[in-house]
C-alpha atoms as a PDB file:
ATOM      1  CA  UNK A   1      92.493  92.421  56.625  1.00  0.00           C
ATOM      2  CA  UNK A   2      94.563  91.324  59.033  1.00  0.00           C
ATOM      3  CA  UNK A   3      94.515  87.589  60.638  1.00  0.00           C
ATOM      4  CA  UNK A   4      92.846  87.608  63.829  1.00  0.00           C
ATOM      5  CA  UNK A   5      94.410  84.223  64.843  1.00  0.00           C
ATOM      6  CA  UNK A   6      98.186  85.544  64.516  1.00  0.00           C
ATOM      7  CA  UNK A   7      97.608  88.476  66.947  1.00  0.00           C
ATOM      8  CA  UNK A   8      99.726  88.026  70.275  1.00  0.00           C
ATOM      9  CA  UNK A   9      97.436  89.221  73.288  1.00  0.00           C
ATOM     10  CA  UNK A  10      99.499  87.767  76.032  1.00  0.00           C
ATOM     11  CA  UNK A  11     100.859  91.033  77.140  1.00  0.00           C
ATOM     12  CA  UNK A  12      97.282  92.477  76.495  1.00  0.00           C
ATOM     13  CA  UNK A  13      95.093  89.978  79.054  1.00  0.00           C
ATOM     14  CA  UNK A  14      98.194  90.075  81.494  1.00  0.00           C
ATOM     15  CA  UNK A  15      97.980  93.521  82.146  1.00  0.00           C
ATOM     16  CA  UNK A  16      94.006  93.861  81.993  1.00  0.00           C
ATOM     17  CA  UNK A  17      94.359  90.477  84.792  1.00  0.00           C
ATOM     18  CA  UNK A  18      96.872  92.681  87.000  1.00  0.00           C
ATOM     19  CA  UNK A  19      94.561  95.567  87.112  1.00  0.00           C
ATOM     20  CA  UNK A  20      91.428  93.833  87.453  1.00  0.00           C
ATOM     21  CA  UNK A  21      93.285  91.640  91.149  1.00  0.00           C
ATOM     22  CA  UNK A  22      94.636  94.840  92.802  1.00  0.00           C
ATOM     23  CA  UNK A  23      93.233  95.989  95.554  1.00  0.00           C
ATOM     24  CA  UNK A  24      91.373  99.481  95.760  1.00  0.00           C
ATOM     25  CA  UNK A  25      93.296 101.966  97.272  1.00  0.00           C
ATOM     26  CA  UNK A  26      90.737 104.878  97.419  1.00  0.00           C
ATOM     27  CA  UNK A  27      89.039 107.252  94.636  1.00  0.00           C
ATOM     28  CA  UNK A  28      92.172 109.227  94.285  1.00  0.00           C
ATOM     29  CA  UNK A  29      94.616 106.235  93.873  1.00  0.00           C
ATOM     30  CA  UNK A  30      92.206 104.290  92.173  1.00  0.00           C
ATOM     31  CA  UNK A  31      91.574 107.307  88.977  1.00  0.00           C
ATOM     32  CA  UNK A  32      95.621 107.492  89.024  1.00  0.00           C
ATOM     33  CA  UNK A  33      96.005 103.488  88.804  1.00  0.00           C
ATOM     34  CA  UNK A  34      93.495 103.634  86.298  1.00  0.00           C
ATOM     35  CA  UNK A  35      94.923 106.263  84.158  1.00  0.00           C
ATOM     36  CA  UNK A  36      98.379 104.231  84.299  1.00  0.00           C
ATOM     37  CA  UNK A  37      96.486 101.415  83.246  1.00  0.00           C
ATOM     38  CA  UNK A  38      95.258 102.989  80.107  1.00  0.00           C
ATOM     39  CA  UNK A  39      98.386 104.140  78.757  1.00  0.00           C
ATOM     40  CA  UNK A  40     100.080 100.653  79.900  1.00  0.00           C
ATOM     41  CA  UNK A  41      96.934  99.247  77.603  1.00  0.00           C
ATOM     42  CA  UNK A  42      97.766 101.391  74.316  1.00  0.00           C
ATOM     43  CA  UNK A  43     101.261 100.345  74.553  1.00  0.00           C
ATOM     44  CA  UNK A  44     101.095  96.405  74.832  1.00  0.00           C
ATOM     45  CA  UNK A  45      97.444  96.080  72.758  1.00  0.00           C
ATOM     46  CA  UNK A  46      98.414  94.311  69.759  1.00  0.00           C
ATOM     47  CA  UNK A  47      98.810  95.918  66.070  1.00  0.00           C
ATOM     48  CA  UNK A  48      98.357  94.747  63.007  1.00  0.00           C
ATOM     49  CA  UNK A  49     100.986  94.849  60.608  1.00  0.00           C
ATOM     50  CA  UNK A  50     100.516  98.077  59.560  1.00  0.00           C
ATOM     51  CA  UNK A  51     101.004  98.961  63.089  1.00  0.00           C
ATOM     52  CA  UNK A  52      97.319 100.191  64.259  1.00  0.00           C
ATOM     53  CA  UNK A  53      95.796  99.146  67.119  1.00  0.00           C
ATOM     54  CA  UNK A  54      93.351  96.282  67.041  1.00  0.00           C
ATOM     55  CA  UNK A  55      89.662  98.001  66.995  1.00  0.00           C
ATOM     56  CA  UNK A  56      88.511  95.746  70.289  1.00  0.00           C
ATOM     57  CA  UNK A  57      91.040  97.551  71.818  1.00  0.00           C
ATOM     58  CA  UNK A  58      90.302 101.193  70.887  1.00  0.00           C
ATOM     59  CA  UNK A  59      86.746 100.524  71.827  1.00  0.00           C
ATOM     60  CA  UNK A  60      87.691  99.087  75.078  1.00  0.00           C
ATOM     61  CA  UNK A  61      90.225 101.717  75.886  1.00  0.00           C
ATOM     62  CA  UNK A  62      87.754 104.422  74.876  1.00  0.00           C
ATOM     63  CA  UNK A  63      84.784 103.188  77.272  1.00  0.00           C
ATOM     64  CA  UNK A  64      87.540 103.007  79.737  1.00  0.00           C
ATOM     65  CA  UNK A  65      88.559 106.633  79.513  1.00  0.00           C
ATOM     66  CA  UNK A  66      84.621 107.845  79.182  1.00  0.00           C
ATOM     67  CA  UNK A  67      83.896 105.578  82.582  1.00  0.00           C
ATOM     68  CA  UNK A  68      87.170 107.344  84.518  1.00  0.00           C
ATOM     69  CA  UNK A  69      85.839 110.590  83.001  1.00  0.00           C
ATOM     70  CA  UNK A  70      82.379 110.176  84.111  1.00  0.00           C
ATOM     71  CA  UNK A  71      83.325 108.935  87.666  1.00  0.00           C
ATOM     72  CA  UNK A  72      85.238 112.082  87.946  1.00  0.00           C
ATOM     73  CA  UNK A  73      82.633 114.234  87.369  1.00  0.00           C
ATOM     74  CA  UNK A  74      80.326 111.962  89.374  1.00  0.00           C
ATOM     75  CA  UNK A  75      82.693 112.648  92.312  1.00  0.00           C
ATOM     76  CA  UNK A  76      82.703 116.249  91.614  1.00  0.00           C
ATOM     77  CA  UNK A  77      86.624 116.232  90.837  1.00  0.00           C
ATOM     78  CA  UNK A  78      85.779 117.505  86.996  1.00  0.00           C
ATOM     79  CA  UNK A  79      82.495 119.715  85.888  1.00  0.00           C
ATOM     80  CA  UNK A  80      80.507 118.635  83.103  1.00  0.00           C
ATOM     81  CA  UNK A  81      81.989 120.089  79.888  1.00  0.00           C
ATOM     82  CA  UNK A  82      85.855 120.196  81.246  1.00  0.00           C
ATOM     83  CA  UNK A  83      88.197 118.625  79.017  1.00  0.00           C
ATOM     84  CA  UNK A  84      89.067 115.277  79.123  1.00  0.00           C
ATOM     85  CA  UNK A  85      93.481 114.840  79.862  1.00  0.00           C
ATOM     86  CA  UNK A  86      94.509 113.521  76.809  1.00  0.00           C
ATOM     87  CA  UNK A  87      97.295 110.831  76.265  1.00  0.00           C
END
């Protein structure tokens, strides 16, 4: 197991704190930024030395994706039961 306390998650928080201040630029815009934003988050999240990603980071990437997913559908951009893009 891996030391929690040696993990760099500068690069991690800085990204999630530049998402989280922009401004909303409509649904559209918004599912794109946010779909950037995910793949900019499995690049920077910290690894262990092994190289996998850090679980807090799967999980939070994962709810992520479902919440995008489910907003799509919400908005009627995506029927229930189409496939989710995949990274």
């Amino acid at each position: 197991m891996t030391n929690q306390a040696k993990i760099d998650w500068t690069a991690w928080n800085a990204e999630r704190r530049e998402f989280r201040d922009r401004d909303s630029q409509g649904f559209d815009a918004d599912c794109e930024a946010l779909e950037k934003h995910i793949k900019t988050l499995r690049d920077v999240a910290p690894k262990d030395s092994a190289g996998w990603m850090n679980s807090r980071c799967i999980v939070l990437i994962e709810r992520l994706r479902r919440d995008l997913y489910q907003a799509r559908v919400f908005a009627g951009t995506m029927k229930p039961g189409d496939t989710e893009p995949q990274d």
